[in-house]
PDB file of N, CA and C in Angstrom:
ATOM      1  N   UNK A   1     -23.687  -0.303  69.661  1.00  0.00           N
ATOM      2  CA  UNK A   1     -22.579  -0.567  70.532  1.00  0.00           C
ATOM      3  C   UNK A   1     -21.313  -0.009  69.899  1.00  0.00           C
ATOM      4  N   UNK A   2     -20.843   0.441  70.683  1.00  0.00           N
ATOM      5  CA  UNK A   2     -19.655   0.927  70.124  1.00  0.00           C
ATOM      6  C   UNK A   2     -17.745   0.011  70.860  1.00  0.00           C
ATOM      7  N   UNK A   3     -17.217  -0.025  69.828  1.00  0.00           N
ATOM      8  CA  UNK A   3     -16.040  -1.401  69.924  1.00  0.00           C
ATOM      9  C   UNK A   3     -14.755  -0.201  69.799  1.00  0.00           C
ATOM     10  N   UNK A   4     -13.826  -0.415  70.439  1.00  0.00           N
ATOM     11  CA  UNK A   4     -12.615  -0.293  70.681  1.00  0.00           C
ATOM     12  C   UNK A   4     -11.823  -1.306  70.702  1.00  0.00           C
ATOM     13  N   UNK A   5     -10.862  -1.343  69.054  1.00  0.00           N
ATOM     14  CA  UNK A   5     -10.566  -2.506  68.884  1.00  0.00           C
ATOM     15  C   UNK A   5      -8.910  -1.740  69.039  1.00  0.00           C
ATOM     16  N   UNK A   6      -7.948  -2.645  69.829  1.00  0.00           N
ATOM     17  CA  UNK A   6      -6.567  -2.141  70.061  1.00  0.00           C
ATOM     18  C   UNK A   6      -5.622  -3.098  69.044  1.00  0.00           C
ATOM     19  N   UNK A   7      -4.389  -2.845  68.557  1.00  0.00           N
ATOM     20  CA  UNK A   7      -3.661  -3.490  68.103  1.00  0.00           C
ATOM     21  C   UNK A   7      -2.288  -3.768  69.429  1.00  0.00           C
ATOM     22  N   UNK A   8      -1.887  -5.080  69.223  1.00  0.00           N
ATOM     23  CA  UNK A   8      -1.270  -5.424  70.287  1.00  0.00           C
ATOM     24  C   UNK A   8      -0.216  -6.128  69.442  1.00  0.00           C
ATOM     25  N   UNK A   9       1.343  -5.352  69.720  1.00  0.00           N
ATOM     26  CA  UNK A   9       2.146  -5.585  68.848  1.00  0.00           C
ATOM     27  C   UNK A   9       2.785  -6.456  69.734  1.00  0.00           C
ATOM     28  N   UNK A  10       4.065  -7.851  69.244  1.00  0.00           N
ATOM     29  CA  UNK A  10       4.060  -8.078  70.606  1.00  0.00           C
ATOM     30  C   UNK A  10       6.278  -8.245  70.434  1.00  0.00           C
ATOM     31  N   UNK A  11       7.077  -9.101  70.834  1.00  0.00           N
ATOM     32  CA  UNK A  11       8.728  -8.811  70.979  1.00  0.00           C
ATOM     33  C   UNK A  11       8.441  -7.720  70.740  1.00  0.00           C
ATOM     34  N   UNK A  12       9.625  -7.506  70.559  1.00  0.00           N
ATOM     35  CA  UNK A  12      10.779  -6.197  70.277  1.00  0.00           C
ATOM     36  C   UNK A  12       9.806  -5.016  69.693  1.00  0.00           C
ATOM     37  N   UNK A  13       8.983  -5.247  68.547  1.00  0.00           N
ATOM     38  CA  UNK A  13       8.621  -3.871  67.599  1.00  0.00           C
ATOM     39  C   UNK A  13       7.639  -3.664  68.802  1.00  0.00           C
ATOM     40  N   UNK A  14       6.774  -4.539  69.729  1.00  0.00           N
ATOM     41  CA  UNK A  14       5.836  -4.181  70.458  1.00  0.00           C
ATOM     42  C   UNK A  14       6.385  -3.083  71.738  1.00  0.00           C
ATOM     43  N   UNK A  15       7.656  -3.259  71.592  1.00  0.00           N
ATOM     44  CA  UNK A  15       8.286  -2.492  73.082  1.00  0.00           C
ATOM     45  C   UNK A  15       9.061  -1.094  71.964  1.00  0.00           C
ATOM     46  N   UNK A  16       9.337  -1.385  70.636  1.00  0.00           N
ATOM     47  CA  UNK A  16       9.935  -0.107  70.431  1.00  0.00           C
ATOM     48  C   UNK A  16       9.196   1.191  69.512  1.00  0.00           C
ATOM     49  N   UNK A  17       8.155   0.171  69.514  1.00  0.00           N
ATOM     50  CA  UNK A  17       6.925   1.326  68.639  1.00  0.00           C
ATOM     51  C   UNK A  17       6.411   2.414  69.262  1.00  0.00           C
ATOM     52  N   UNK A  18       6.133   1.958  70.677  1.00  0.00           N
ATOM     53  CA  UNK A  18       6.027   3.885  71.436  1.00  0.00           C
ATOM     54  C   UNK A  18       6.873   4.342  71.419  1.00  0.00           C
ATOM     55  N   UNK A  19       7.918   4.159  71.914  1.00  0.00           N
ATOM     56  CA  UNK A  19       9.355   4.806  71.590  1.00  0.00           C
ATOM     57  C   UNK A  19       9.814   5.738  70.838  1.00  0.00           C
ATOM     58  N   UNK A  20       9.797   5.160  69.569  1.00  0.00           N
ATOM     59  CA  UNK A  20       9.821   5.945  68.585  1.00  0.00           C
ATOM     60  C   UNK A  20       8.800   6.478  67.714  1.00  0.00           C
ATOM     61  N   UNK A  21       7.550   6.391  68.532  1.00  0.00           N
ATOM     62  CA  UNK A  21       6.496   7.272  68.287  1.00  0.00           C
ATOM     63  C   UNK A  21       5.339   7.078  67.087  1.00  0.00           C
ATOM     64  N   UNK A  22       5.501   5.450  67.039  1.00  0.00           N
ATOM     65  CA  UNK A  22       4.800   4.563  66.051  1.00  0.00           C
ATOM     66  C   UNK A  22       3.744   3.757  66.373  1.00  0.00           C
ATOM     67  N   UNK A  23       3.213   4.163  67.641  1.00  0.00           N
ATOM     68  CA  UNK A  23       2.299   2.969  68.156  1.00  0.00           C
ATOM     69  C   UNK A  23       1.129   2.850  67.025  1.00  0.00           C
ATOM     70  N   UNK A  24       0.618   1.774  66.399  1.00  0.00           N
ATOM     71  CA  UNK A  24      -1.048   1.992  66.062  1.00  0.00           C
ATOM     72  C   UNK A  24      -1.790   2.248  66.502  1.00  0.00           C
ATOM     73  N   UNK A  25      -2.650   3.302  65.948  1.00  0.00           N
ATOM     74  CA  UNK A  25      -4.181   3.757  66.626  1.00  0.00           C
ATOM     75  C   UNK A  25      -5.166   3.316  66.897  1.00  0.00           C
ATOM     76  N   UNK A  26      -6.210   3.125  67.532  1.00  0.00           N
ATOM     77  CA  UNK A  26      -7.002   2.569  67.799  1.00  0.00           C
ATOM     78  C   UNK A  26      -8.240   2.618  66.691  1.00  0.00           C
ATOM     79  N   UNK A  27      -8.688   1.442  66.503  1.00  0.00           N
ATOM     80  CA  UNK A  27      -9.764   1.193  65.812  1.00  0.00           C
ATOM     81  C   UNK A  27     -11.138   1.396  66.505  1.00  0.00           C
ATOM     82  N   UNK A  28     -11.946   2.079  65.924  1.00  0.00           N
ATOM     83  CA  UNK A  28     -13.548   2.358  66.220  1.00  0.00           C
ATOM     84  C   UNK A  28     -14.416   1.825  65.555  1.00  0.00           C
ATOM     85  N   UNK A  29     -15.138   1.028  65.813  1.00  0.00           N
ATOM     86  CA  UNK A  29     -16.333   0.406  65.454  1.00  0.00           C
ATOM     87  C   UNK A  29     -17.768   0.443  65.968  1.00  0.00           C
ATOM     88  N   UNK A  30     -19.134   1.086  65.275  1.00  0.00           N
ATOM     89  CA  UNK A  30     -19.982   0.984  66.029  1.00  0.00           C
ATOM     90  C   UNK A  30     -21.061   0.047  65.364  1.00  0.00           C
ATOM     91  N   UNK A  31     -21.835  -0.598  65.887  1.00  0.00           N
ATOM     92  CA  UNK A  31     -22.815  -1.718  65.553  1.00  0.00           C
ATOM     93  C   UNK A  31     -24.122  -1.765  66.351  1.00  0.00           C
ATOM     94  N   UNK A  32     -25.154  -1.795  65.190  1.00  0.00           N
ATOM     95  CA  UNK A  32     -26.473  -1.402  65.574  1.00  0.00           C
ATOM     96  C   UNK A  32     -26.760  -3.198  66.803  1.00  0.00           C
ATOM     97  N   UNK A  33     -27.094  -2.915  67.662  1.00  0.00           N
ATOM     98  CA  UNK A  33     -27.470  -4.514  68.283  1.00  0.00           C
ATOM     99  C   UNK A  33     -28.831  -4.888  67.702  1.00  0.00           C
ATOM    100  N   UNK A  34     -29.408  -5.614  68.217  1.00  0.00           N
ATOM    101  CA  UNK A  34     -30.407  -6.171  67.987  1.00  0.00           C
ATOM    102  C   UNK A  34     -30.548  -7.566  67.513  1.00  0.00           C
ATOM    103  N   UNK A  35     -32.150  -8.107  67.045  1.00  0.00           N
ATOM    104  CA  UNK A  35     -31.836  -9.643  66.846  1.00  0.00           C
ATOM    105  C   UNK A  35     -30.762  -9.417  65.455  1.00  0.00           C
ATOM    106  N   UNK A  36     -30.801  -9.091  64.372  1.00  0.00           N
ATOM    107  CA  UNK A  36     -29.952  -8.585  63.484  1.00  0.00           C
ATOM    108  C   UNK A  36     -29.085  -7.548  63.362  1.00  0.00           C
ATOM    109  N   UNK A  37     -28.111  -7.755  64.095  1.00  0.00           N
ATOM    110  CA  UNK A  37     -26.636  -6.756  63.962  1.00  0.00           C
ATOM    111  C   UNK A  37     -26.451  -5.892  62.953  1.00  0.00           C
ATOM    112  N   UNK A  38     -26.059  -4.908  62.828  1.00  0.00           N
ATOM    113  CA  UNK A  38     -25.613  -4.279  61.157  1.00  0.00           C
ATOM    114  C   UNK A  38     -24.293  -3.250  61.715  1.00  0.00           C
ATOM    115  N   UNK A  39     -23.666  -2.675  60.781  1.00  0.00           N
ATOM    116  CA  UNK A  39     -22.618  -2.480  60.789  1.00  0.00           C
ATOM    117  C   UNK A  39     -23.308  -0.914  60.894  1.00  0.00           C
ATOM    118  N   UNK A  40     -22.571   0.608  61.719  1.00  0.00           N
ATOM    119  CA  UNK A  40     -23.326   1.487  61.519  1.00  0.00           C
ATOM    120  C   UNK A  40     -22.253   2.347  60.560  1.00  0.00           C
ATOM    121  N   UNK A  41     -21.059   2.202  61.064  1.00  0.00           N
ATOM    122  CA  UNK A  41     -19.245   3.186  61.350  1.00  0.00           C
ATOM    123  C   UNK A  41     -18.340   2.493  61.858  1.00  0.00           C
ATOM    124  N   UNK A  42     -17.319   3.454  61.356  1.00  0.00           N
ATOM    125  CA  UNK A  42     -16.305   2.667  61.700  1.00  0.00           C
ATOM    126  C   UNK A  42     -15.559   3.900  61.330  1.00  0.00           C
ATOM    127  N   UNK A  43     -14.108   3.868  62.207  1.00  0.00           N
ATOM    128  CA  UNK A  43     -13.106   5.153  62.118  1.00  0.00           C
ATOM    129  C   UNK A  43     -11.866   4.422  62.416  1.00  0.00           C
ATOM    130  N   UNK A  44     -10.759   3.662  61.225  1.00  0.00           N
ATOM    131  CA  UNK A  44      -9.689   3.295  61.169  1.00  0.00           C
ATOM    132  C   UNK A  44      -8.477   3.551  60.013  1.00  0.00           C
ATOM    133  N   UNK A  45      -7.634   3.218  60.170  1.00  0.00           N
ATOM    134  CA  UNK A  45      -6.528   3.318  59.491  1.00  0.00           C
ATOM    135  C   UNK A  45      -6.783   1.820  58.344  1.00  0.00           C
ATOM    136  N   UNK A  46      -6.760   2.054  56.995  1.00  0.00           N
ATOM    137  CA  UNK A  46      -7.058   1.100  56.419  1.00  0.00           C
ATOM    138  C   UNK A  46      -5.443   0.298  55.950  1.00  0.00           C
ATOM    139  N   UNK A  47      -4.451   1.091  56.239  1.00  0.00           N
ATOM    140  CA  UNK A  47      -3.040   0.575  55.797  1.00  0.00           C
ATOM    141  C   UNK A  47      -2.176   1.076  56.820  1.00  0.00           C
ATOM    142  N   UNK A  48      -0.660   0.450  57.164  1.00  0.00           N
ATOM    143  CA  UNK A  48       0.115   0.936  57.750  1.00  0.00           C
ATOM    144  C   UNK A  48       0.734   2.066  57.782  1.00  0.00           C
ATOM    145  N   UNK A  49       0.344   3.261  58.549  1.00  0.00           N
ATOM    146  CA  UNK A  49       0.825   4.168  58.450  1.00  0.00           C
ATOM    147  C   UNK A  49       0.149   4.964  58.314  1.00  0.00           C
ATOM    148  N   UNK A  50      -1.398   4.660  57.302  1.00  0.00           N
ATOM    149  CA  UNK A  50      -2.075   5.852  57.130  1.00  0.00           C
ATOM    150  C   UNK A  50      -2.880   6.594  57.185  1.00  0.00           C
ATOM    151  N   UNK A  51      -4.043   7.453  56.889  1.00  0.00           N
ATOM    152  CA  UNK A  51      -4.544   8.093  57.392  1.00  0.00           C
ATOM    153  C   UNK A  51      -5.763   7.370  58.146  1.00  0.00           C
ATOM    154  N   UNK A  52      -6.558   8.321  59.107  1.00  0.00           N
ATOM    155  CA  UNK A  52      -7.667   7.527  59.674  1.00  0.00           C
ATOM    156  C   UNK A  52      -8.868   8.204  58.575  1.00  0.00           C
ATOM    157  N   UNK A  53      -9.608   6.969  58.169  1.00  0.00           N
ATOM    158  CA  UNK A  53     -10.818   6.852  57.639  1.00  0.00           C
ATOM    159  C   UNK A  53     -11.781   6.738  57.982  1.00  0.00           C
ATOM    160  N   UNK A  54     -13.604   7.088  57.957  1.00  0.00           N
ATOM    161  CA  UNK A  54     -14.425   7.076  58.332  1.00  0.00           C
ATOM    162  C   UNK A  54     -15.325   6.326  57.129  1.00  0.00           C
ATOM    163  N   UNK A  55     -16.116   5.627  57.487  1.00  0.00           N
ATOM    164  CA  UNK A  55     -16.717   5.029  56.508  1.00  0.00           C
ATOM    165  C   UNK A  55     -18.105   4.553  57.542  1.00  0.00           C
ATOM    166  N   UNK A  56     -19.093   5.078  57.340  1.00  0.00           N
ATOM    167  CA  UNK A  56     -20.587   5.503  57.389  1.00  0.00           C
ATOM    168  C   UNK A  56     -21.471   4.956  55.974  1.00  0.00           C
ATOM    169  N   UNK A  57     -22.690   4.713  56.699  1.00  0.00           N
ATOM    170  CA  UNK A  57     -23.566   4.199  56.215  1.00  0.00           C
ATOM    171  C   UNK A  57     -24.671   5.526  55.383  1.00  0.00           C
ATOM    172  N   UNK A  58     -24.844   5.315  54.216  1.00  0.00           N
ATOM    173  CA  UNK A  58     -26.166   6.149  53.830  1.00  0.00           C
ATOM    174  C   UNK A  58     -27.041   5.871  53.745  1.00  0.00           C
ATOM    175  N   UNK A  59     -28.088   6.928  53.203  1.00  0.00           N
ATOM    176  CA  UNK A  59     -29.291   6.196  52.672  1.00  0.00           C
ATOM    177  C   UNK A  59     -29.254   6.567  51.170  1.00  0.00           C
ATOM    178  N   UNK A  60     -30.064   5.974  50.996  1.00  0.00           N
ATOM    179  CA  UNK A  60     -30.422   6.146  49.398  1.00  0.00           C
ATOM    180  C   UNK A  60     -31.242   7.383  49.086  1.00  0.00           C
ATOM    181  N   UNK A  61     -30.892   8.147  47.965  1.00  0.00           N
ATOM    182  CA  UNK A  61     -31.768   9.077  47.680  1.00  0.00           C
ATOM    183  C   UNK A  61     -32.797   8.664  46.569  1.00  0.00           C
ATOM    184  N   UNK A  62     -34.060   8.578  46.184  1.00  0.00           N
ATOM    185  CA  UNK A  62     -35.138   8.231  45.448  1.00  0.00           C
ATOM    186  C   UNK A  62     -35.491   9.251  44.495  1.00  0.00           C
ATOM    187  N   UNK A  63     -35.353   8.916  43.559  1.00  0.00           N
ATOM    188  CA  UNK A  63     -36.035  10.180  42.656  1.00  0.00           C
ATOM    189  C   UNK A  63     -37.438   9.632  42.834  1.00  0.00           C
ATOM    190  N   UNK A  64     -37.844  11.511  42.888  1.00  0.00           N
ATOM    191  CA  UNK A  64     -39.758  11.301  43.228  1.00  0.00           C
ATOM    192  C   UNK A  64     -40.111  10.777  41.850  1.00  0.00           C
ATOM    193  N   UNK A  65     -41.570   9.940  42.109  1.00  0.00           N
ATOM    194  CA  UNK A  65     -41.785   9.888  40.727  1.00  0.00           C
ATOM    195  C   UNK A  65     -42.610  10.655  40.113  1.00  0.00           C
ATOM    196  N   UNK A  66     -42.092  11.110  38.510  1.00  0.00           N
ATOM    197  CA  UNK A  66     -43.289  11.757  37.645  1.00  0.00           C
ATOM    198  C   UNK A  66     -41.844  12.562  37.431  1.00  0.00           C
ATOM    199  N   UNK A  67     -40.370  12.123  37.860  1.00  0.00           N
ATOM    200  CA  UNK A  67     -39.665  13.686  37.655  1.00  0.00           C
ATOM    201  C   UNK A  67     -38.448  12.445  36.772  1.00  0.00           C
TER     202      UNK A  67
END
């Protein structure tokens, strides 16, 4: 599933942040469903102001054995 999470600023900074061209970006979240949920991605801004981050799931790499 994938989540669209909005930030909702609210007085005054909430009315002058488009304005002056500051709105926050939208947060992306995607999540495996099932009886056990898991987290898959996600694409947000981890601080005010800054860049957007992606943070994905790996797998593990195994060394074969005998090496």
């Amino acid at each position: 599933m994938h989540y669209v999470l909005k930030v909702d600023i609210g007085g005054v900074k909430g009315v002058m942040a488009p304005l002056v061209g500051k709105p926050p970006p939208d947060s992306h979240v995607w999540i495996l469903g099932g009886t056990a949920p898991a987290f898959v991605k996600s694409e947000q801004p981890l601080f005010n102001e800054g860049p957007m981050w992606r943070i994905e799931l790996v797998s593990p790499a195994w060394p074969k054995p005998g090496r």
